[in-house]
Protein backbone atom coordinates (compact mmCIF):
# COMPACT_ATOMS: atom_id res chain seq x y z
CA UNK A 1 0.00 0.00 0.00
CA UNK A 2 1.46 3.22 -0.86
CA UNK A 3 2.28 5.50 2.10
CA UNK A 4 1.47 9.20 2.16
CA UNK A 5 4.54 11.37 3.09
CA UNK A 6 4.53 14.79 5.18
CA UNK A 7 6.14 17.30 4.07
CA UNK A 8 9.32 18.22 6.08
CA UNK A 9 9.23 22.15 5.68
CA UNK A 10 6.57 24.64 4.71
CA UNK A 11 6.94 27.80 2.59
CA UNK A 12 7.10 31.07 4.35
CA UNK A 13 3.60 32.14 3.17
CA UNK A 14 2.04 28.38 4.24
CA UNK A 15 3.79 28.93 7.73
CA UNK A 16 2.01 32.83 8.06
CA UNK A 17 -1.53 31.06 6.71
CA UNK A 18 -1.29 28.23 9.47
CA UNK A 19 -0.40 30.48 12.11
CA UNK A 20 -3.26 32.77 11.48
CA UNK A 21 -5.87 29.79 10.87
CA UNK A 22 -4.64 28.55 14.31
CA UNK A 23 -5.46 31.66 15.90
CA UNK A 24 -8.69 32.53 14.04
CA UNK A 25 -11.81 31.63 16.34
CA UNK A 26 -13.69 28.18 15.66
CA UNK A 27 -17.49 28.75 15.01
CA UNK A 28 -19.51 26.63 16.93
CA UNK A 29 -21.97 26.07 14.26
CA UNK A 30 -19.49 25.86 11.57
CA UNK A 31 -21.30 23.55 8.89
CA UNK A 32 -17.83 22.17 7.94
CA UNK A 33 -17.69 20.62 11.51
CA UNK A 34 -21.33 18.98 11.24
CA UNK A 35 -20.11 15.88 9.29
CA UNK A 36 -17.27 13.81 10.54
CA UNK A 37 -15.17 12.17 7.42
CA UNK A 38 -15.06 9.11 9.85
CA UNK A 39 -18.69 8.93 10.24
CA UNK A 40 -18.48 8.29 6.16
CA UNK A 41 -19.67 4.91 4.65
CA UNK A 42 -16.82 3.09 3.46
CA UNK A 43 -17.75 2.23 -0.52
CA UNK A 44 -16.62 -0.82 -0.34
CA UNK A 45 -18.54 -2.10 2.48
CA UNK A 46 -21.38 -4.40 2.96
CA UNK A 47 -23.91 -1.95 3.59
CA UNK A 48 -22.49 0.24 0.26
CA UNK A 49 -22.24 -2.92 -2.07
CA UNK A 50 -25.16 -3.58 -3.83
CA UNK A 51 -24.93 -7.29 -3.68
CA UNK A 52 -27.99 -9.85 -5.20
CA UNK A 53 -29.09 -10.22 -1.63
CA UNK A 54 -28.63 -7.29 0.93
CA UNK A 55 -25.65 -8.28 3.91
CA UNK A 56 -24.47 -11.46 1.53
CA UNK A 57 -21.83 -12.15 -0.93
CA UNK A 58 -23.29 -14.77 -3.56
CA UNK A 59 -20.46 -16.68 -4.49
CA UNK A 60 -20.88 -19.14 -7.82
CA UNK A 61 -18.13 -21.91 -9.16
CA UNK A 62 -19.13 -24.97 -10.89
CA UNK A 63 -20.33 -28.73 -9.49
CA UNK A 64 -18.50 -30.56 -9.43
CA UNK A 65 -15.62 -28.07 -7.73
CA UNK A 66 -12.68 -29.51 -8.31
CA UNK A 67 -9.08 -30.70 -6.69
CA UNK A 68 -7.01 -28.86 -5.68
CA UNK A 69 -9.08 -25.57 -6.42
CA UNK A 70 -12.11 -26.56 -3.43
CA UNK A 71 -12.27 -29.57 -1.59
CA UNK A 72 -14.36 -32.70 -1.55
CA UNK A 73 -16.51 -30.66 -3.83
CA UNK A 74 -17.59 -28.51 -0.82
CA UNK A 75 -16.97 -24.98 -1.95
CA UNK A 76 -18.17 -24.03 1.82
CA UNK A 77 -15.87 -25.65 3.70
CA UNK A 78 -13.26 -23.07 3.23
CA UNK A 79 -10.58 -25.60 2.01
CA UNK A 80 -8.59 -25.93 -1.48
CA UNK A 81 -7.16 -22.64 -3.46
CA UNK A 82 -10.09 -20.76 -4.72
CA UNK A 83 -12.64 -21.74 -1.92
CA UNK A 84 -9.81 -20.28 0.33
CA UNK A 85 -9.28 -16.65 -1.76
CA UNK A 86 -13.14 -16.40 -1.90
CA UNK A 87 -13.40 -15.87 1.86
CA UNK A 88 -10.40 -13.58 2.01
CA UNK A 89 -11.77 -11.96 -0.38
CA UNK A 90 -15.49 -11.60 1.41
CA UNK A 91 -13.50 -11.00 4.80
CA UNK A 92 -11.55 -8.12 3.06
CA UNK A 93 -15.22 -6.58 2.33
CA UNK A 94 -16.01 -6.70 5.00
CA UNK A 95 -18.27 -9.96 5.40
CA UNK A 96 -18.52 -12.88 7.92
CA UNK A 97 -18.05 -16.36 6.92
CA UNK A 98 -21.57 -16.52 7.73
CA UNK A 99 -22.41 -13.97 5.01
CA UNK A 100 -20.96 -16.02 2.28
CA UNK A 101 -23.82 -18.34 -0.11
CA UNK A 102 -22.28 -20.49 -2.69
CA UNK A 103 -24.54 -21.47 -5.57
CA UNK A 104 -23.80 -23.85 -8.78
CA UNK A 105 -23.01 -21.94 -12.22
CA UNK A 106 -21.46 -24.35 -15.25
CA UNK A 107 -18.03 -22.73 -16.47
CA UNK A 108 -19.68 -21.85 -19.71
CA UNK A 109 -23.04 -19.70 -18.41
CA UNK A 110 -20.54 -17.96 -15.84
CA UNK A 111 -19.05 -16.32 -18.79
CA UNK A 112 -21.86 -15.99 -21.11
CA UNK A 113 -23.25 -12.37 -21.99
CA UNK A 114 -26.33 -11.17 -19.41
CA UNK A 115 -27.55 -11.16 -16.12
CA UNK A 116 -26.00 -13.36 -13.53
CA UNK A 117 -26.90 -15.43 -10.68
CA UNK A 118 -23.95 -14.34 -8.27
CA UNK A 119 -22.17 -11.41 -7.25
CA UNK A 120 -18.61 -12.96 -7.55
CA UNK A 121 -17.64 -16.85 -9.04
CA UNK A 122 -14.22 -18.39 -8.93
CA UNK A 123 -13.77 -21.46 -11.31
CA UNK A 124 -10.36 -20.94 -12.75
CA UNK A 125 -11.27 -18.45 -15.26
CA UNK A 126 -8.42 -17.19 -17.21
CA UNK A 127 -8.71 -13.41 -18.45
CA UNK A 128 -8.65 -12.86 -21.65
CA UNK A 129 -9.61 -10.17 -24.14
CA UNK A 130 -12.92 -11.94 -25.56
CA UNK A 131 -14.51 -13.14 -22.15
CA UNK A 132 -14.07 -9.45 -21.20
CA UNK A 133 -16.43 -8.78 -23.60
CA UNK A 134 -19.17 -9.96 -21.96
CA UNK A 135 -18.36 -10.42 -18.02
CA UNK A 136 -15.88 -8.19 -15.52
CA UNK A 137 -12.95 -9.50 -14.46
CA UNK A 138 -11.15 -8.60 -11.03
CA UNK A 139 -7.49 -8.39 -10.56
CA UNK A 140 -6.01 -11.75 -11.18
CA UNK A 141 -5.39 -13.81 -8.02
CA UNK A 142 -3.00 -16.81 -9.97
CA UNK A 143 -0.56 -17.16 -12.82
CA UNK A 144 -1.48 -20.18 -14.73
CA UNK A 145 0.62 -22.54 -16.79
CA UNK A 146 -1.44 -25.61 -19.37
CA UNK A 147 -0.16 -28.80 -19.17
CA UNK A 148 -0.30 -32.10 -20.97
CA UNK A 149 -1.02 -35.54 -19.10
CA UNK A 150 -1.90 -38.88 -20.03
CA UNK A 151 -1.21 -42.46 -18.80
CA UNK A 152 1.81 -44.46 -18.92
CA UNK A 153 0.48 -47.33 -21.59
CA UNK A 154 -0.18 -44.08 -23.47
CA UNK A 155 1.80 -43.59 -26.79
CA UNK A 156 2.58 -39.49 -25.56
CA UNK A 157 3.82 -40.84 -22.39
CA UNK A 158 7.55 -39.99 -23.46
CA UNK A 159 6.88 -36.60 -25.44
CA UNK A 160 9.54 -34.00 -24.99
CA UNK A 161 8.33 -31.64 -27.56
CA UNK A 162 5.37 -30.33 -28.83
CA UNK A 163 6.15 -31.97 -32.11
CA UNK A 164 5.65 -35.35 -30.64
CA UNK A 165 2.47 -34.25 -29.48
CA UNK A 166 1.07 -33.68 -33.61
CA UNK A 167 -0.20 -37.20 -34.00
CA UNK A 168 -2.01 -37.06 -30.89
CA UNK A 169 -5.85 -37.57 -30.22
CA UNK A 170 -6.26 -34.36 -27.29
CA UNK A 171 -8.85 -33.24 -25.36
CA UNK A 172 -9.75 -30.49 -22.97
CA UNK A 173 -13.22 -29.08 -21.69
CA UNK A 174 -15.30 -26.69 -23.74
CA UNK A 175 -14.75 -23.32 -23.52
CA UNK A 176 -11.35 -23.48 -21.63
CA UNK A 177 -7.59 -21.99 -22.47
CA UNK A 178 -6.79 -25.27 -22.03
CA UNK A 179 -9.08 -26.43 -25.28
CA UNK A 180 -7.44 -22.96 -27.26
CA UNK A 181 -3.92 -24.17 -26.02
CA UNK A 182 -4.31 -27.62 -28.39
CA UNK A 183 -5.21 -25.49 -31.09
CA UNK A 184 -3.19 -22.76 -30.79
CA UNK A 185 -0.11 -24.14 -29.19
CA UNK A 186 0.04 -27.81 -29.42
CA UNK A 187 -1.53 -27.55 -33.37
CA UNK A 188 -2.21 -31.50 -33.83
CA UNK A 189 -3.29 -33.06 -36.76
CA UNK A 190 -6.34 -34.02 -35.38
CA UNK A 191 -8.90 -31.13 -33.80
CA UNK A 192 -9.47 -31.56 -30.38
CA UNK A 193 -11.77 -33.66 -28.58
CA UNK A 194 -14.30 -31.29 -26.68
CA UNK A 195 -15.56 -32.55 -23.07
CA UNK A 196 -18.39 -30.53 -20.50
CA UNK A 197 -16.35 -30.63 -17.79
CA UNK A 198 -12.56 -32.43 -16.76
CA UNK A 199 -14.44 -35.58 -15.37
CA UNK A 200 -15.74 -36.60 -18.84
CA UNK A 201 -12.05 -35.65 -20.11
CA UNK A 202 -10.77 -37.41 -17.46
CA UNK A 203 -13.08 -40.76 -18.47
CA UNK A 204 -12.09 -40.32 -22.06
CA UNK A 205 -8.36 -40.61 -21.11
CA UNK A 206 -8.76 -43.66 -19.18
CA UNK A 207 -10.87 -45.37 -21.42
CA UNK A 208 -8.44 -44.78 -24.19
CA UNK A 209 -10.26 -42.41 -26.02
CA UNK A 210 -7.60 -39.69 -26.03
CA UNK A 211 -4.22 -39.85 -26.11
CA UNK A 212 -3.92 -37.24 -23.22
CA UNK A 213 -5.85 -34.05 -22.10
CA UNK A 214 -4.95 -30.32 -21.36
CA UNK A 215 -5.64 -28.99 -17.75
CA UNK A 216 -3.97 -26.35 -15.56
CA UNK A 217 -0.76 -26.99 -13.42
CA UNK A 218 -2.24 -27.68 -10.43
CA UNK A 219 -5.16 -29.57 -11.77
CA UNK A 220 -2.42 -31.66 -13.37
CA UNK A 221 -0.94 -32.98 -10.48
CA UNK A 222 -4.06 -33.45 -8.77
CA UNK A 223 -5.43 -35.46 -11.64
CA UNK A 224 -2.19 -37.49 -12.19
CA UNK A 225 -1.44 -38.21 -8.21
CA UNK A 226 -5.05 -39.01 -6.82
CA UNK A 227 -7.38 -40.24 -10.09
CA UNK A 228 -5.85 -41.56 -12.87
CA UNK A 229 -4.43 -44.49 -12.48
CA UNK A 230 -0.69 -44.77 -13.76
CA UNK A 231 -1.00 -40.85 -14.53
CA UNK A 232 1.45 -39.21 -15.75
CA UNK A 233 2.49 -35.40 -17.13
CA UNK A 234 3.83 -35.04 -20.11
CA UNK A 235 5.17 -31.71 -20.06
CA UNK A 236 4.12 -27.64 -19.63
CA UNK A 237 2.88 -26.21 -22.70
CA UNK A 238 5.34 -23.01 -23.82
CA UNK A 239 3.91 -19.64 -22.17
CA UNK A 240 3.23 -17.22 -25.38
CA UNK A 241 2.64 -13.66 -25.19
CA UNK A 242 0.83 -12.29 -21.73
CA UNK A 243 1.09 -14.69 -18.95
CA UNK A 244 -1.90 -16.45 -18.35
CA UNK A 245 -4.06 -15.25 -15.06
CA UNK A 246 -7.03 -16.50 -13.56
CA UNK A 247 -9.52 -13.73 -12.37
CA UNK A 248 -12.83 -13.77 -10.39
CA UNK A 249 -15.69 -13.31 -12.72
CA UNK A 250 -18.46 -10.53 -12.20
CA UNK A 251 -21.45 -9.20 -14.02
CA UNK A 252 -20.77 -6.70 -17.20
CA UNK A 253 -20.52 -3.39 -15.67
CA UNK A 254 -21.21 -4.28 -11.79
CA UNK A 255 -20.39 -1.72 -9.25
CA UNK A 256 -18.62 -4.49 -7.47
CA UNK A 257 -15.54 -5.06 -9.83
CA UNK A 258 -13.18 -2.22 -8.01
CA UNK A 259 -13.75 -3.48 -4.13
CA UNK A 260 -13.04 -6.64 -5.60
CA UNK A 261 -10.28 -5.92 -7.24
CA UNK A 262 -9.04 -3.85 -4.31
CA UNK A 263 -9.48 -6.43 -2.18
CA UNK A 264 -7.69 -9.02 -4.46
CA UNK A 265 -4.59 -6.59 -4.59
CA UNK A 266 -4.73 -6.45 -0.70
CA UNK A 267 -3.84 -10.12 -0.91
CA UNK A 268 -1.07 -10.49 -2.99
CA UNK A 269 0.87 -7.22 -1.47
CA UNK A 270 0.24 -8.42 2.04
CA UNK A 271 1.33 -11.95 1.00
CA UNK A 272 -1.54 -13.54 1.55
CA UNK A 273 -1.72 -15.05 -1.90
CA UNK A 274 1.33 -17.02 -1.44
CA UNK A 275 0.49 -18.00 1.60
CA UNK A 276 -2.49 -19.75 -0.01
CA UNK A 277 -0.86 -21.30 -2.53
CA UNK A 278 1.73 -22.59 -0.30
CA UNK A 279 -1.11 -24.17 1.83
CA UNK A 280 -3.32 -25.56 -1.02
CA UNK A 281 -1.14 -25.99 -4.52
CA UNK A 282 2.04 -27.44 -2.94
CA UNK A 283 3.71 -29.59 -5.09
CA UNK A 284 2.46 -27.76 -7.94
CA UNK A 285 6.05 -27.13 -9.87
CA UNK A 286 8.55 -28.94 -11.16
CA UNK A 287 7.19 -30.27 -14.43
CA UNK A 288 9.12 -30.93 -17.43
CA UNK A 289 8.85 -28.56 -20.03
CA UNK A 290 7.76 -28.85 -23.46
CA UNK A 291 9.68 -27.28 -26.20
């Protein structure tokens, strides 16, 4: 937070103008005295924020919430990286725990143009130009890197670059970076397979579908380490252009976007960020990458 300095020394002709204000007579009744600037309603408070319910934050993500993001697909319980920022976030604004709904939204109606259902949803949504179009995005609260995994028996299972990868049958969910990464990045033969959500994905993968699937880093080593069996990750696709950044999604236009966005930036100066990611993406670095 940037820190307002004193001056050290005041100009003759300030010094002669606070001397003679300090000895001028205060008026009792002086209108400038009759409103306090503490007494003010701070604008990005609860009572100030004009939320879909009065007092409450209405929080959305998708069901199921995944690893490592929330936590036995209980976005309530506080636990897993974006169930965790949500409530800093709400706490930041100024509202309880207590205060705090969740409701369902799919990934793809989150994003879509028009009215929503929440005030603020988290479901690893990656800023970009086009989705601004349609939906506010807060300051970003994580860097994000796409990654390639599959299973050992797979035929990608030893890929080192992304030209092993142009043969490859990939899939990611609709809607995602990680579905624009296979076609912009990756650029296989074959388009990519399109799934709702990562479970289907996931599915395809093991049932031999695919050849592997695109996720995010963290996702990655979730997937790979508690669900698939004989997972494996193939590699970190090449970062091009503007780093990739998840943000929390708002309504077009709502009068919520800067307290959010404050509050977001209160995080990652103060450290809390890392602090989060430490607690709830450990583990999440270290994978090869692909060139």
């Amino acid at each position: 937070m940037l820190s307002r300095h004193t001056p050290v020394a005041l100009g003759g002709a300030a010094l002669l103008l606070a001397a003679v204000t300090a000895c001028s007579p205060v008026e009792e009744n002086d209108s400038a005295t009759a409103t306090s600037p503490s007494a003010a309603v701070e604008p990005c408070a609860p009572a100030s924020l004009a939320t879909k319910t009065a007092g409450k934050l209405t929080v959305g993500t998708d069901n199921p919430a995944y690893e490592p993001w929330f936590s036995e697909n209980k976005p309530d319980n506080g636990k897993g990286y974006e169930s965790a920022v949500a409530y800093q976030v709400a706490e930041r604004l100024g509202y309880q725990k207590s205060d705090v709904v969740w409701t369902g939204v799919t990934f793809n109606n989150a994003i879509a143009p028009g009215p929503k259902a929440f005030d603020i949803d988290v479901n690893q949504f990656s800023i970009t130009d086009e989705r601004r179009a349609a939906v506010d995005f807060s300051s970003p609260y994580y860097l994000v890197r796409q990654t390639v995994i599959t299973t050992r028996k797979s035929k990608i299972a030893g890929a080192k670059s992304l030209a092993d990868l142009k043969d490859a049958e990939l899939g990611a969910q609709v809607g995602t970076t990680s579905y624009q990464a296979i076609t912009d990045v990756i650029k296989p033969t074959a388009g990519p397979a399109v799934f709702n959500n990562n479970d289907d994905a996931k599915k395809a993968l093991e049932n031999g579908t695919v050849d592997g699937i695109v996720v995010d880093l963290p996702t990655a080593f979730y997937m790979t380490a508690a669900e698939l069996e004989d997972g494996v990750i193939v590699g970190q696709l090449p970062q091009v252009g503007v780093p990739e950044q998840f943000g929390i999604v708002l309504d077009k236009g709502s009068p919520l976007t800067g307290c959010v966005s404050r509050a977001v930036d209160q995080l990652r100066q103060d450290g809390t960020l890392a602090v989060l990611e430490k607690t709830w993406l450990a583990g999440s670095t270290g994978a090869p990458e692909l060139q």
